[in-house]
C-alpha atoms as a PDB file:
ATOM      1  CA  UNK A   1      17.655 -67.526  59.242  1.00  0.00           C
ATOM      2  CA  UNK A   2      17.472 -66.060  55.699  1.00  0.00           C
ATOM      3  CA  UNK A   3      20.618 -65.859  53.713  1.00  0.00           C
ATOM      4  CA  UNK A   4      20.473 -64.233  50.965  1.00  0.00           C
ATOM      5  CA  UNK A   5      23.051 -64.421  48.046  1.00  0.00           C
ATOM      6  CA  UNK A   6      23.721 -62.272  44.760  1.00  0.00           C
ATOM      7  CA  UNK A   7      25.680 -64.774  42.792  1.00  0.00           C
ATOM      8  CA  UNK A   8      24.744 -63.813  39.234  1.00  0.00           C
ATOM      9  CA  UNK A   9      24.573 -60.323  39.705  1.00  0.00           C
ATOM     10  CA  UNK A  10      27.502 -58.037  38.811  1.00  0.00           C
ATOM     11  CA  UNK A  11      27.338 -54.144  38.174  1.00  0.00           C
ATOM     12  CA  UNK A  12      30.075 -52.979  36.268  1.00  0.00           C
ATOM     13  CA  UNK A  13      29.657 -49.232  36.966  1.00  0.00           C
ATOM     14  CA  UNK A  14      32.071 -47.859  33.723  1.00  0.00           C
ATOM     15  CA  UNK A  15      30.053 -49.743  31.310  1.00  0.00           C
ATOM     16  CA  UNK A  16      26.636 -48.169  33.195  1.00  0.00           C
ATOM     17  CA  UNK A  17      28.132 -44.684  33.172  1.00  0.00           C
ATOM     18  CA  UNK A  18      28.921 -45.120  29.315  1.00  0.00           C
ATOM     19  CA  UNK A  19      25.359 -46.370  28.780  1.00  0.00           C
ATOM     20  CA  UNK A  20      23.776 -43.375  30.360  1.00  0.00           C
ATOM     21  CA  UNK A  21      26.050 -40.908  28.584  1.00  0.00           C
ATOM     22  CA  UNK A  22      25.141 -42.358  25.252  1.00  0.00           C
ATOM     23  CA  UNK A  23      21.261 -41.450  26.087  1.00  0.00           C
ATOM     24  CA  UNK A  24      21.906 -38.107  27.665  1.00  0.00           C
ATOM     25  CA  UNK A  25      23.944 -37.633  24.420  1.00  0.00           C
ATOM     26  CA  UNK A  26      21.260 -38.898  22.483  1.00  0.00           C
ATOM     27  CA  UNK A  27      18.763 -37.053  23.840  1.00  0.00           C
ATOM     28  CA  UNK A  28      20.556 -33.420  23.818  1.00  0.00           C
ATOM     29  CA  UNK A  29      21.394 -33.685  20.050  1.00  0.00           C
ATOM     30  CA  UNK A  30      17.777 -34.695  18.952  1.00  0.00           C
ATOM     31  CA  UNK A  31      16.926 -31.214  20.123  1.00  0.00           C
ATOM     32  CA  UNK A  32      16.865 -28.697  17.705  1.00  0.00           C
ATOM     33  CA  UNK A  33      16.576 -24.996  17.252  1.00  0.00           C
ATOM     34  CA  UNK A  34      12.610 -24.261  15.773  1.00  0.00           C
ATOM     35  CA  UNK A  35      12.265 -24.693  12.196  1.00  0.00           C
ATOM     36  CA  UNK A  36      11.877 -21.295  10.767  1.00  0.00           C
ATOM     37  CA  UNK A  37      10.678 -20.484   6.987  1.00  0.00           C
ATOM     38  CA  UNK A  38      13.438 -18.855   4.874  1.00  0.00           C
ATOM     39  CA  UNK A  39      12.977 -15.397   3.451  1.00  0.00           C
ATOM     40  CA  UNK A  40      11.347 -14.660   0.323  1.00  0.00           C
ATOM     41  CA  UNK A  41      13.337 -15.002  -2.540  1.00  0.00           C
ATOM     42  CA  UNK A  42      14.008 -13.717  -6.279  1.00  0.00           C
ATOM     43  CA  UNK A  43      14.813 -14.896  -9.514  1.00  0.00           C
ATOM     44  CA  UNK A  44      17.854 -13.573 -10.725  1.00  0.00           C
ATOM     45  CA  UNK A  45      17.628 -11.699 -13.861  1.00  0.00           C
ATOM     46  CA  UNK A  46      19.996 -11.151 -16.230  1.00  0.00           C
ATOM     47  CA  UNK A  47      18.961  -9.264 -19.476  1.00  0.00           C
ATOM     48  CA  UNK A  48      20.932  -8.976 -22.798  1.00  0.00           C
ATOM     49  CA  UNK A  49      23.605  -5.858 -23.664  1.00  0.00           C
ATOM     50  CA  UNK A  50      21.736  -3.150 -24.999  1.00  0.00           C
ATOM     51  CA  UNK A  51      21.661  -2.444 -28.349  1.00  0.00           C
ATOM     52  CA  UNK A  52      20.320   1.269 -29.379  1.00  0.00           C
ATOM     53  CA  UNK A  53      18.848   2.578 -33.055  1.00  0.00           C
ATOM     54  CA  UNK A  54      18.090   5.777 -33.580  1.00  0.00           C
ATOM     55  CA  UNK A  55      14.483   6.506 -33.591  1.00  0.00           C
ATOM     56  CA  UNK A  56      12.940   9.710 -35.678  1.00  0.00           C
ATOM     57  CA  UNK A  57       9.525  10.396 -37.263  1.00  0.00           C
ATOM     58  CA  UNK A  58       7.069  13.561 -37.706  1.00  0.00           C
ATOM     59  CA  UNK A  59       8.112  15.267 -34.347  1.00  0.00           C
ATOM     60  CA  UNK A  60      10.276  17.835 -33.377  1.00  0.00           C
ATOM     61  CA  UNK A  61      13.446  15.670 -31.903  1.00  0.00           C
ATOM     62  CA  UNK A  62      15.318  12.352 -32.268  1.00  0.00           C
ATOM     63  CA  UNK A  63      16.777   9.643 -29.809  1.00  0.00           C
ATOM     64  CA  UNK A  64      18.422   6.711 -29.527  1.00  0.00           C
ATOM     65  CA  UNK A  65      16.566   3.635 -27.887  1.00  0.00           C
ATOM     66  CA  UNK A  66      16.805   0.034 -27.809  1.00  0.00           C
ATOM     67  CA  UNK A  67      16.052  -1.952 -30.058  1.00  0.00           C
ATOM     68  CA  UNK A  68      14.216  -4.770 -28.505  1.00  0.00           C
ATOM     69  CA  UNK A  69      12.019  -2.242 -26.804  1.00  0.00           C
ATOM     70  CA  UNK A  70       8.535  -1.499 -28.326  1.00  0.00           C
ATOM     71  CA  UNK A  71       7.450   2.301 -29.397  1.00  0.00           C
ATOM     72  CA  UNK A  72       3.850   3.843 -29.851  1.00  0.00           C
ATOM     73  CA  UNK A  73       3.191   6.714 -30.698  1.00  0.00           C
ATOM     74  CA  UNK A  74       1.108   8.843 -28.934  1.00  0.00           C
ATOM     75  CA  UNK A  75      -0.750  11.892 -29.696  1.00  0.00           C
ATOM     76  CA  UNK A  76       0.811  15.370 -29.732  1.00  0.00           C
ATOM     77  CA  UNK A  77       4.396  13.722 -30.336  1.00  0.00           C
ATOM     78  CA  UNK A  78       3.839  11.567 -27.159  1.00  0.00           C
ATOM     79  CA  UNK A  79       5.514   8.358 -27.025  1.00  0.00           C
ATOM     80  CA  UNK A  80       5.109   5.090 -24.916  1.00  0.00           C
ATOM     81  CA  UNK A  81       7.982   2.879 -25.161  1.00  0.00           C
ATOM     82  CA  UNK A  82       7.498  -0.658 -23.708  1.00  0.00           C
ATOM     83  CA  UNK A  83       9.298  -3.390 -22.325  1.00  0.00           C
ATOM     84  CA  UNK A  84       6.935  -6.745 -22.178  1.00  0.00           C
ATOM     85  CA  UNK A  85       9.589  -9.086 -20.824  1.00  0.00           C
ATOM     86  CA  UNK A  86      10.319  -6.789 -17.850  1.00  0.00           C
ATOM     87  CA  UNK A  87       6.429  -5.571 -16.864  1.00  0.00           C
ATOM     88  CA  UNK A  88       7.619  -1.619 -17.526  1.00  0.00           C
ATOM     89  CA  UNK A  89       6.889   1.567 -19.759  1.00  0.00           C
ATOM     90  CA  UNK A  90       8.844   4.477 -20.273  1.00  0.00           C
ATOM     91  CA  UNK A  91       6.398   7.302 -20.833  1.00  0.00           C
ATOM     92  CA  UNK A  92       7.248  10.307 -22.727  1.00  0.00           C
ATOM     93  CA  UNK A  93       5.569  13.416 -23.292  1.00  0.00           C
ATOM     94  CA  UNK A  94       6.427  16.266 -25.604  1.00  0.00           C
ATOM     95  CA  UNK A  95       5.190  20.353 -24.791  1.00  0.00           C
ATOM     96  CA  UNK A  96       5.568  22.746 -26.806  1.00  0.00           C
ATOM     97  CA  UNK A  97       7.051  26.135 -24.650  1.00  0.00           C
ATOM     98  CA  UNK A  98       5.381  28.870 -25.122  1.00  0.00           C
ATOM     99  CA  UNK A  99       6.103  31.633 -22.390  1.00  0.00           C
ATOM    100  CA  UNK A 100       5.107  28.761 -19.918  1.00  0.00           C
ATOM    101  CA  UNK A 101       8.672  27.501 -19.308  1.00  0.00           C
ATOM    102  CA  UNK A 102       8.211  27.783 -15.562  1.00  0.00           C
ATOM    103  CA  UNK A 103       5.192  25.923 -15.074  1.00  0.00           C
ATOM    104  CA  UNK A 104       6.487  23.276 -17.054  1.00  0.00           C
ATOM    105  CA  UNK A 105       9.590  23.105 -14.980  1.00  0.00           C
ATOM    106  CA  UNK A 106       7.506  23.102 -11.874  1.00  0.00           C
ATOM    107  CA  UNK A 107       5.032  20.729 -13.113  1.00  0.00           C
ATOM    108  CA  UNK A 108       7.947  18.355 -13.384  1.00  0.00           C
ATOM    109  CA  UNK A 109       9.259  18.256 -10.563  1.00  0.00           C
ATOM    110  CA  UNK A 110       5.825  18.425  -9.162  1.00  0.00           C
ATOM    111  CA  UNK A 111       5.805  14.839 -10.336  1.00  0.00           C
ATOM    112  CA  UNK A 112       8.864  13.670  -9.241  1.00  0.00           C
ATOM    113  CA  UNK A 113       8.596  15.074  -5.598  1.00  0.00           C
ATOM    114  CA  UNK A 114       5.159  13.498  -5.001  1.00  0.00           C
ATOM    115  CA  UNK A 115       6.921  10.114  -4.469  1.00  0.00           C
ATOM    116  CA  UNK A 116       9.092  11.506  -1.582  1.00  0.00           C
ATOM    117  CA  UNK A 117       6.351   9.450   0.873  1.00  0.00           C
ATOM    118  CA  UNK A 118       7.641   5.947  -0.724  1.00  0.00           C
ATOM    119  CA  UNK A 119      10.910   7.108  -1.850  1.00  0.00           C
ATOM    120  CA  UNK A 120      14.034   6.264   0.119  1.00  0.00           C
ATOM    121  CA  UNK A 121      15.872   9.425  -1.693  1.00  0.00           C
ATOM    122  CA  UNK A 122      15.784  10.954  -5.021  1.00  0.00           C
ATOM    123  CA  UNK A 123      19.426  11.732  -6.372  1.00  0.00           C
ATOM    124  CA  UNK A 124      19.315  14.199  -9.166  1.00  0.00           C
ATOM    125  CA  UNK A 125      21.726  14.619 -12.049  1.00  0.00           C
ATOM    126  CA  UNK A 126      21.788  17.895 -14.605  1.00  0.00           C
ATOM    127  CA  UNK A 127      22.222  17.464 -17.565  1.00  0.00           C
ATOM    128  CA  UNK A 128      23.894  19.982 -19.852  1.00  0.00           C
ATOM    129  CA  UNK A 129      24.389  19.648 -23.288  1.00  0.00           C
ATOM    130  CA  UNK A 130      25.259  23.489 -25.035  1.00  0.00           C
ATOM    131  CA  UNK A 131      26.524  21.883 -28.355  1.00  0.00           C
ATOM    132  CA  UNK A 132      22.850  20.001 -29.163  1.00  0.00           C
ATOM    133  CA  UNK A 133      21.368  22.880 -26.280  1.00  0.00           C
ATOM    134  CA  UNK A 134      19.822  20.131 -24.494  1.00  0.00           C
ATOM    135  CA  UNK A 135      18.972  20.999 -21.200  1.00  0.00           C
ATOM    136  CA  UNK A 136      17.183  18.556 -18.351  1.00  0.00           C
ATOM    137  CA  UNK A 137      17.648  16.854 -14.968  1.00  0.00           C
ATOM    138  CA  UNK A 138      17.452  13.023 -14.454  1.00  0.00           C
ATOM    139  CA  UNK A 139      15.934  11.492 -11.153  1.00  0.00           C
ATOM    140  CA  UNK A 140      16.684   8.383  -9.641  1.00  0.00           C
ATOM    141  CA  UNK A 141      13.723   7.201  -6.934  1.00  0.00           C
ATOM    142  CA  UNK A 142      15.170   4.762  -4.817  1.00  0.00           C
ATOM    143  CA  UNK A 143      12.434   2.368  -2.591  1.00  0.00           C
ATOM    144  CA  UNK A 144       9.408   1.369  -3.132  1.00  0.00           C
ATOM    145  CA  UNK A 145       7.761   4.172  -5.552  1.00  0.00           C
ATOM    146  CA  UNK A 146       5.828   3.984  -7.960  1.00  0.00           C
ATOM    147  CA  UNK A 147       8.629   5.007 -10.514  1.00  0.00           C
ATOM    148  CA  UNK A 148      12.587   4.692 -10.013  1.00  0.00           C
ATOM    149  CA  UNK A 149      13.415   7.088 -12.849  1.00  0.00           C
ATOM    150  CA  UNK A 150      12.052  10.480 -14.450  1.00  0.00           C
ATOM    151  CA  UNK A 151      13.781  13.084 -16.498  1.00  0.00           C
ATOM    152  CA  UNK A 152      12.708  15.913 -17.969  1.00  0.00           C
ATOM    153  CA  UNK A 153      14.799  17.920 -20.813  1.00  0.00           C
ATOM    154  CA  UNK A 154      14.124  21.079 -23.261  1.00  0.00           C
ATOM    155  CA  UNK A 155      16.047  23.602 -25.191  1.00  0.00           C
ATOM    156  CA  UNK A 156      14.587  26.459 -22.942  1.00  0.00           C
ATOM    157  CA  UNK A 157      12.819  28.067 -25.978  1.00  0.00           C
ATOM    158  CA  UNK A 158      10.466  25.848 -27.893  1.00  0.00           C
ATOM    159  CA  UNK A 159      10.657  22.442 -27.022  1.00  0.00           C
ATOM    160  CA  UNK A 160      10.242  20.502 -23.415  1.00  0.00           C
ATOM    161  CA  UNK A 161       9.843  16.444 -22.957  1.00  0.00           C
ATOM    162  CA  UNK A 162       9.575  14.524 -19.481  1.00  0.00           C
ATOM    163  CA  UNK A 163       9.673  10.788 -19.456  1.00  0.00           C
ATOM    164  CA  UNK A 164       9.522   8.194 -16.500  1.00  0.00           C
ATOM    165  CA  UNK A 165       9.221   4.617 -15.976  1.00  0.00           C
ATOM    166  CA  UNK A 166       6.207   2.210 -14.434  1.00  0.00           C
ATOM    167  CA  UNK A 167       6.379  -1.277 -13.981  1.00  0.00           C
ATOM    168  CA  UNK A 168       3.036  -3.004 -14.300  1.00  0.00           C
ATOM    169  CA  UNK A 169       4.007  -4.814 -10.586  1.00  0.00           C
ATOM    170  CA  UNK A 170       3.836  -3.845  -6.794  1.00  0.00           C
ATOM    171  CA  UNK A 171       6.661  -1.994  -6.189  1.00  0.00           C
ATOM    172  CA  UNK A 172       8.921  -3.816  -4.145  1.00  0.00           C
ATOM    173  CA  UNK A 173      12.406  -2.144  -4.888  1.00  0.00           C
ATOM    174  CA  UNK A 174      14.418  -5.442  -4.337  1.00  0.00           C
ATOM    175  CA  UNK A 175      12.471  -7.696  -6.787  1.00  0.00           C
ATOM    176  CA  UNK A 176      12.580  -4.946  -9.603  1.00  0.00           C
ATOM    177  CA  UNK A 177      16.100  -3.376  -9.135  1.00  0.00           C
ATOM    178  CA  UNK A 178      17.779  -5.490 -11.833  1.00  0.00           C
ATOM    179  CA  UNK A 179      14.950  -4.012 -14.792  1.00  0.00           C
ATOM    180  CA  UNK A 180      14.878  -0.391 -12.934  1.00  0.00           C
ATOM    181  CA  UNK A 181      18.778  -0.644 -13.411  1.00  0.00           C
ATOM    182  CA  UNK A 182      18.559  -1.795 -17.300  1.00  0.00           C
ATOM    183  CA  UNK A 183      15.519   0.579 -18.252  1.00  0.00           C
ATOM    184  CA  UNK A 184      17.151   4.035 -16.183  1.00  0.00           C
ATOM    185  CA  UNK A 185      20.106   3.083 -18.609  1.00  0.00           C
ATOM    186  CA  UNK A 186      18.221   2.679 -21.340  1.00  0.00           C
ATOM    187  CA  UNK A 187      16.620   6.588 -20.363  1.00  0.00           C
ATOM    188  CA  UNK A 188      19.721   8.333 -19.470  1.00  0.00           C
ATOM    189  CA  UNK A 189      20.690   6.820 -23.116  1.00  0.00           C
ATOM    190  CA  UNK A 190      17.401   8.486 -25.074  1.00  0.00           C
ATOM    191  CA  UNK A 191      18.052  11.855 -23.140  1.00  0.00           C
ATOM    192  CA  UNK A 192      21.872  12.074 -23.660  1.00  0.00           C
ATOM    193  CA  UNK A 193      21.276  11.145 -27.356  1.00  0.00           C
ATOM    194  CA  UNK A 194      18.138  13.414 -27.667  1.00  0.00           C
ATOM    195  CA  UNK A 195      18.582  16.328 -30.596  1.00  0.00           C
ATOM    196  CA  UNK A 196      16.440  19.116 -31.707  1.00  0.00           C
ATOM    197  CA  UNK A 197      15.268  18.950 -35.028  1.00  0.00           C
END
């Protein structure tokens, strides 16, 4: 009674299987991994060679520093020496000895050791210099401390300086390392040039 025809209608199952593919395609490489924010980043900071003068006044030593940094004087033959394009001062401080050679020694390293909490080590290096008798130990802090180099250095009879660095920042060890690595050069510098007047 009813016949039915398909006359028009062909399926041509390679180019339907193609056509499917192509969206299944499509729709697996519009998925993507989640967006995620990229780390925190620095500047990088290059500073110019070092160039060192030789610094003397009313007090009982010389050194060599450099030249672009900025020196005050202090009182009692104290010294601040300052670094504006960096954020940091080297402090120095000048005691007289006077039988008190041990608690000066202690006191220093008093100082150093108290930033063992942030610090990821402390290296030390002696320094021994018999010719200008310059005696002393530098510290390197590495991590986040408050400073990332100290020294102290005296002749063991009269005369007995400590100096360490600050940066006017939060200390975040990564972001300062390139001005930690210029200024502790610029220190080891004024302590291996230091002489007794």
């Amino acid at each position: 009674m009813f016949n039915l025809k398909c006359t028009n209608i062909k399926y041509n199952y390679n180019t339907t299987a193609f056509v499917i593919g192509v969206l299944g395609l499509l729709m697996f490489s519009s998925c993507k991994d989640e967006v995620l924010p990229k780390p925190s980043s620095y500047l990088r900071l290059d500073y110019p060679m070092a160039e060192y003068a030789n610094f003397e006044n009313k007090c009982p030593f010389t050194f060599e520093m450099n030249s672009k940094a900025i020196i005050k004087g202090e009182k009692d033959c104290g010294f601040t020496i300052s670094y504006p394009k960096m954020k940091a001062t080297i402090y120095l401080t000048y005691k007289p000895v006077n039988n008190n050679l041990n608690n000066l020694l202690r006191d220093a390293q008093k100082l150093t050791f108290e930033h063992v909490i942030k610090a990821d080590d402390i290296l030390e290096q002696p320094y021994l210099n018999t010719e200008k008798k310059v005696y002393g130990m530098f510290y390197q802090v590495d991590g986040n401390a408050a400073t990332n180099s100290q020294f102290y250095v005296t002749d063991s009879t009269k005369h007995f300086i400590t100096g360490s660095v600050y940066f006017y920042a939060k200390p975040n060890f990564d972001s300062i390392m390139p001005a930690a690595s210029y200024i502790k050069n610029d220190m080891q510098r004024l302590m291996e040039t230091l002489t007794w007047k």
